[in-house]
C-alpha atoms as a PDB file:
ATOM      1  CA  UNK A   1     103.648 107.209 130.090  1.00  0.00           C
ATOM      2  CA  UNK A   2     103.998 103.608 129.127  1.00  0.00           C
ATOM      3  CA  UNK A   3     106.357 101.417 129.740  1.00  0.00           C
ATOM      4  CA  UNK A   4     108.761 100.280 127.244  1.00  0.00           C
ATOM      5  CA  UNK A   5     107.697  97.270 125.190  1.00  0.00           C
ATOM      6  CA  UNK A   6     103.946  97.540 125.687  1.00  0.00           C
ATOM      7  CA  UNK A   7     102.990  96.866 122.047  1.00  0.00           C
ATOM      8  CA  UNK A   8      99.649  98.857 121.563  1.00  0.00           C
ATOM      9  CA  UNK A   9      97.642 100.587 118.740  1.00  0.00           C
ATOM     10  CA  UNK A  10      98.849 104.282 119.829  1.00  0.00           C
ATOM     11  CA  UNK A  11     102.428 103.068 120.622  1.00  0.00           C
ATOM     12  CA  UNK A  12     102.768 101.984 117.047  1.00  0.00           C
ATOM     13  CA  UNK A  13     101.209 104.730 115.497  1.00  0.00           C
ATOM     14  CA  UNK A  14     103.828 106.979 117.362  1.00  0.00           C
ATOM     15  CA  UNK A  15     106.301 104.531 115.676  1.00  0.00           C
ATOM     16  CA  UNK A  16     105.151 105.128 112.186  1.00  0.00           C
ATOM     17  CA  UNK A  17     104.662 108.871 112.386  1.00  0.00           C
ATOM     18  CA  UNK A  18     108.400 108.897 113.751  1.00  0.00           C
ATOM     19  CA  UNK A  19     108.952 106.502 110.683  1.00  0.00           C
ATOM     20  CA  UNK A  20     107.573 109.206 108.262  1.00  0.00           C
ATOM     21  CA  UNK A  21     109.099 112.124 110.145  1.00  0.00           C
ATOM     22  CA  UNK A  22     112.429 110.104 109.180  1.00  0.00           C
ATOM     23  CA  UNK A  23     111.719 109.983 105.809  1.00  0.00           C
ATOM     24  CA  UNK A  24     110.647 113.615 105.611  1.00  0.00           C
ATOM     25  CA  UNK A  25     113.737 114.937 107.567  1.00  0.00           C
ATOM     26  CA  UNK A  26     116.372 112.808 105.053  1.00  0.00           C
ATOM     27  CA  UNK A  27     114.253 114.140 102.242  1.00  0.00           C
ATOM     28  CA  UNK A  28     115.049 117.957 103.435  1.00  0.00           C
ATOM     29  CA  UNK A  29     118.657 117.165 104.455  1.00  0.00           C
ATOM     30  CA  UNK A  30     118.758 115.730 100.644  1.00  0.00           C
ATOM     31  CA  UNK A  31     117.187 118.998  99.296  1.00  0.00           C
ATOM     32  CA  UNK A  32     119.760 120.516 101.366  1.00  0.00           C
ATOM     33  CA  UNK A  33     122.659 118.891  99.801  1.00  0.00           C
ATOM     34  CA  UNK A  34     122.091 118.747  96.628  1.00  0.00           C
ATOM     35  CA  UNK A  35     123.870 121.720  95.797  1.00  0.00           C
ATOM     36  CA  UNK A  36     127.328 121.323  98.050  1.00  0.00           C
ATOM     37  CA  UNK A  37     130.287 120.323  96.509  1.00  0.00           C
ATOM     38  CA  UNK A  38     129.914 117.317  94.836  1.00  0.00           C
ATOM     39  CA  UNK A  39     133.913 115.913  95.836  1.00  0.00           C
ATOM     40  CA  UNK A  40     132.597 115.980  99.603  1.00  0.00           C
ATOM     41  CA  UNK A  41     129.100 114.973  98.747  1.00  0.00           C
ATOM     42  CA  UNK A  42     127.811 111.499  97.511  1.00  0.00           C
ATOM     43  CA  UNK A  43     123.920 113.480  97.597  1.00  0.00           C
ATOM     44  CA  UNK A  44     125.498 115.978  95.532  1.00  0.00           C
ATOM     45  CA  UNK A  45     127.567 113.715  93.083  1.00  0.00           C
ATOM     46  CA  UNK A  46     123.990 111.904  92.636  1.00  0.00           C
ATOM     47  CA  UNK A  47     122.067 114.812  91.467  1.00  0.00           C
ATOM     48  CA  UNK A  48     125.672 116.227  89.083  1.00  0.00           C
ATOM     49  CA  UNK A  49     125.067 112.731  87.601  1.00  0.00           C
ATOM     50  CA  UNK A  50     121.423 112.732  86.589  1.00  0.00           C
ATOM     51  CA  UNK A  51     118.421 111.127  87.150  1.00  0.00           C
ATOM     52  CA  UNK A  52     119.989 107.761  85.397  1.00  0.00           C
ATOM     53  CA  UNK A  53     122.585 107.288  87.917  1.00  0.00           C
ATOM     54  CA  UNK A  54     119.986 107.865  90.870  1.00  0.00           C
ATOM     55  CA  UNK A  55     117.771 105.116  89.455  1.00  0.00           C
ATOM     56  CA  UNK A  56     121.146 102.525  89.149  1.00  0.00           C
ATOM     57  CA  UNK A  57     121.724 103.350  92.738  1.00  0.00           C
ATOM     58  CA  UNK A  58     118.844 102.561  93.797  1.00  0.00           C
ATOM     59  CA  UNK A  59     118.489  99.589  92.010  1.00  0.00           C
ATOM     60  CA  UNK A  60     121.415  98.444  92.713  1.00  0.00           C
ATOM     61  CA  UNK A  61     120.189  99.238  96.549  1.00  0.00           C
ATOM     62  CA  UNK A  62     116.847  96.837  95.993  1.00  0.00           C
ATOM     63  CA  UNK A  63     118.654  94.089  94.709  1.00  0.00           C
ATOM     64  CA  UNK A  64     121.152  93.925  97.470  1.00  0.00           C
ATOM     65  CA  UNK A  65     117.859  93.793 100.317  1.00  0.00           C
ATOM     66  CA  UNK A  66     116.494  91.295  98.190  1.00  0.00           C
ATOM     67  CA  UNK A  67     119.892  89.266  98.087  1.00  0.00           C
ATOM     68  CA  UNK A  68     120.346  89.783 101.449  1.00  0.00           C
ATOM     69  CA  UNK A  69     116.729  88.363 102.310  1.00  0.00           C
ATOM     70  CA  UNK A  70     117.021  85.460 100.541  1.00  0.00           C
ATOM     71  CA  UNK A  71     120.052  84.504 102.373  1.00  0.00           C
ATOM     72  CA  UNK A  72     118.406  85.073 105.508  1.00  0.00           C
ATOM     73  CA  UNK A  73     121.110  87.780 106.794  1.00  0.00           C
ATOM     74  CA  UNK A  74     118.877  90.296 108.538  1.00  0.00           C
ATOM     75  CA  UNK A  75     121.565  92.354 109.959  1.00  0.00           C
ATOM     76  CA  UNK A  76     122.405  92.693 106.398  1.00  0.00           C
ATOM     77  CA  UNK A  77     118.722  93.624 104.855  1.00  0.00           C
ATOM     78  CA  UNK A  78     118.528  96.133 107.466  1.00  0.00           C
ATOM     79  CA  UNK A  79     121.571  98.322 106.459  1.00  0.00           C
ATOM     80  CA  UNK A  80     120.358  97.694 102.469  1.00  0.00           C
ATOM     81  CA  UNK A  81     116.888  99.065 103.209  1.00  0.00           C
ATOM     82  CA  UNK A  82     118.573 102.135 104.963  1.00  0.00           C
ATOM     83  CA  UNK A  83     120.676 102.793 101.719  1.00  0.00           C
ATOM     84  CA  UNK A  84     117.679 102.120  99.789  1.00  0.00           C
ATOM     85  CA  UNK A  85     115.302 104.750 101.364  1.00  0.00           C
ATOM     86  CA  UNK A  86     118.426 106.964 100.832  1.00  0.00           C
ATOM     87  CA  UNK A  87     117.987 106.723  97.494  1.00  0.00           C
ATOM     88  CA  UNK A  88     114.891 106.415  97.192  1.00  0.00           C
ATOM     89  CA  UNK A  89     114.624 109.637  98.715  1.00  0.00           C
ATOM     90  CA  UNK A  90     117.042 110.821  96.413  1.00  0.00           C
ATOM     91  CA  UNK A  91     115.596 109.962  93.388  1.00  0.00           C
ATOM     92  CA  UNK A  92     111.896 111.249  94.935  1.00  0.00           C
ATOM     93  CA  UNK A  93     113.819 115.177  95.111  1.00  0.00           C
ATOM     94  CA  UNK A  94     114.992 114.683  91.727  1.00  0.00           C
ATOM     95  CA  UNK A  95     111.662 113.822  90.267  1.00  0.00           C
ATOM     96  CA  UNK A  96     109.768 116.576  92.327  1.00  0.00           C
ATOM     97  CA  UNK A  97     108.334 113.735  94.340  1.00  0.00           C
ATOM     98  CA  UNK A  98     107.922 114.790  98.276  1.00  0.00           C
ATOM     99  CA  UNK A  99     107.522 112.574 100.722  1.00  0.00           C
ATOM    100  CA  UNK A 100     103.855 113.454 101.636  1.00  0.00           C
ATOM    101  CA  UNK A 101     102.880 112.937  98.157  1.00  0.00           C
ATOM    102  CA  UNK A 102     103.496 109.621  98.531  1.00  0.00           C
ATOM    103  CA  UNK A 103     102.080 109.475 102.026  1.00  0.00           C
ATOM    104  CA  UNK A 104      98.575 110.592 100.449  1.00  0.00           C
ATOM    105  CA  UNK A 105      98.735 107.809  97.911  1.00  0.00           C
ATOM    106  CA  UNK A 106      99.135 105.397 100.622  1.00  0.00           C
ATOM    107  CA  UNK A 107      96.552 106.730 102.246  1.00  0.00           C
ATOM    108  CA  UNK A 108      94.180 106.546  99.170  1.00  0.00           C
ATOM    109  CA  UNK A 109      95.315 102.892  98.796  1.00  0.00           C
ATOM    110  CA  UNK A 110      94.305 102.189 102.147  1.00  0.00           C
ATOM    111  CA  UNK A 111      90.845 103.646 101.903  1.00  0.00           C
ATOM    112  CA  UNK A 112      90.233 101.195  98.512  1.00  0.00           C
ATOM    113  CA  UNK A 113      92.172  98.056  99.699  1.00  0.00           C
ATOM    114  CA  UNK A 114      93.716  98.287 103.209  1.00  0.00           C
ATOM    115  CA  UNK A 115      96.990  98.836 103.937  1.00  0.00           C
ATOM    116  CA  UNK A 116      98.630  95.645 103.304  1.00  0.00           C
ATOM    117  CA  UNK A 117      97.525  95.222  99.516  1.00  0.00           C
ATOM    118  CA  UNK A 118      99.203  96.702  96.829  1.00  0.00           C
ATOM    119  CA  UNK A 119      96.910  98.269  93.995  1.00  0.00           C
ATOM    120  CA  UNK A 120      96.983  96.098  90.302  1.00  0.00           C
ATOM    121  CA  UNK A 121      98.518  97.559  87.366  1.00  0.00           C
ATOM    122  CA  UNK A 122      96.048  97.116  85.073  1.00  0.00           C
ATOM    123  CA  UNK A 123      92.575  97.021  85.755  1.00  0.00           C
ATOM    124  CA  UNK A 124      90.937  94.205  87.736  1.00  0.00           C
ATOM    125  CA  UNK A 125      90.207  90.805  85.713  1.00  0.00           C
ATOM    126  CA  UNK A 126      87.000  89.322  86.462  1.00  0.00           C
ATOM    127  CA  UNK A 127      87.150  85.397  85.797  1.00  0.00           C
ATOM    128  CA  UNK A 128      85.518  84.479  82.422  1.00  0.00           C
ATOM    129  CA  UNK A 129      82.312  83.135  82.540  1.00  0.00           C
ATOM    130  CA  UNK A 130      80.700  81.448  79.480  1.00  0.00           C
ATOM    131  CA  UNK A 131      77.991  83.657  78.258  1.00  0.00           C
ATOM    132  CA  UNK A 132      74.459  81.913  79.121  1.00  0.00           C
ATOM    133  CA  UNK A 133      72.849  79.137  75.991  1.00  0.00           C
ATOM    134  CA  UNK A 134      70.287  80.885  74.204  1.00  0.00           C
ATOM    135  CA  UNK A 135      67.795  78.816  72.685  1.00  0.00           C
ATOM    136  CA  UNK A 136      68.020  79.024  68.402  1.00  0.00           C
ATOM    137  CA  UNK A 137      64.877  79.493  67.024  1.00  0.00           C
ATOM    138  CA  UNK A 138      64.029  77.315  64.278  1.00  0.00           C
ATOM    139  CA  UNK A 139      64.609  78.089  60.501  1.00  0.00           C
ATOM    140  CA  UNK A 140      61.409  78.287  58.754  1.00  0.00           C
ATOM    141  CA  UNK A 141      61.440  78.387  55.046  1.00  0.00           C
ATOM    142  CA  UNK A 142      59.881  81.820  53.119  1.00  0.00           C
ATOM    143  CA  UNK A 143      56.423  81.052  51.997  1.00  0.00           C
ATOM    144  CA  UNK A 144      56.618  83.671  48.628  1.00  0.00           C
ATOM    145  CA  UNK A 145      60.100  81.266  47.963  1.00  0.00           C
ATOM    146  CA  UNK A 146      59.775  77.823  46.311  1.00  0.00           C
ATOM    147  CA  UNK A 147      62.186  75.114  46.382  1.00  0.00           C
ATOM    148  CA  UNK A 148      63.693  73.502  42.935  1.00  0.00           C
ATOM    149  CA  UNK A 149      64.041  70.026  42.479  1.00  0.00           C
ATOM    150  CA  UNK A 150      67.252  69.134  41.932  1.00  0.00           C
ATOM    151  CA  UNK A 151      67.422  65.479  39.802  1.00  0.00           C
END
């Protein structure tokens, strides 16, 4: 066993697979919920409102963290993200999303670009680069033409 606060490779592995177990254990609690009364339930009220509301919450969510970070209030960013993975999650059951679909397509990601990079949109611009001088060959008069005079 280690002790506490030895930061190594495994230790933070265990830390993201716990991370991911999260995720995967709100997501069944919110397939759970989705069907209980929706008076007692906000999960429940989310999915009687539609896939619209679920996306306003959690944009609403995503701005707050990003409010929050700006103003430096960390406390504050940290109880924002938890709402936001909420309904994230949310949304995700809605859609048909599960949580290890997304876990493969970060895993995909990482094989192409490494973890920290996020893919581009659109494909990737090369910069321009001016196509190479060809050399004009010189115009050369027909022979079976002749040229008129002009006086």
């Amino acid at each position: 066993m280690q002790a506490p606060g030895v930061n190594t490779l495994a230790a933070r592995l265990d830390y993201f697979r716990d991370m991911s177990d999260s995720l995967e254990r709100l997501y069944l609690a919110v397939i759970a919920a989705k069907d209980l009364d929706p008076a007692v339930s906000r999960t429940a009220r989310l999915f009687q409102r539609g896939p619209a509301k679920m996306a306003k919450k959690l944009a609403e969510e995503a701005i707050e963290v990003v409010i929050d970070a700006v103003n430096g209030k960390t406390d504050a960013v940290v109880r924002e993200s938890a709402d936001l993975l909420y309904n994230l999650t949310v949304l995700w059951a809605s859609a048909g999303v599960r949580p290890e679909d997304v876990w493969h397509e970060m895993e995909r990601r990482e094989r192409l670009l490494g973890i920290a990079e996020k893919l581009p949109k659109s494909p990737v611009k090369l910069p321009k680069v001016p196509p190479p001088r060809v050399a004009r060959r010189p115009i050369v008069a027909l022979e079976s033409r002749t040229l008129r005079k002009r006086y």
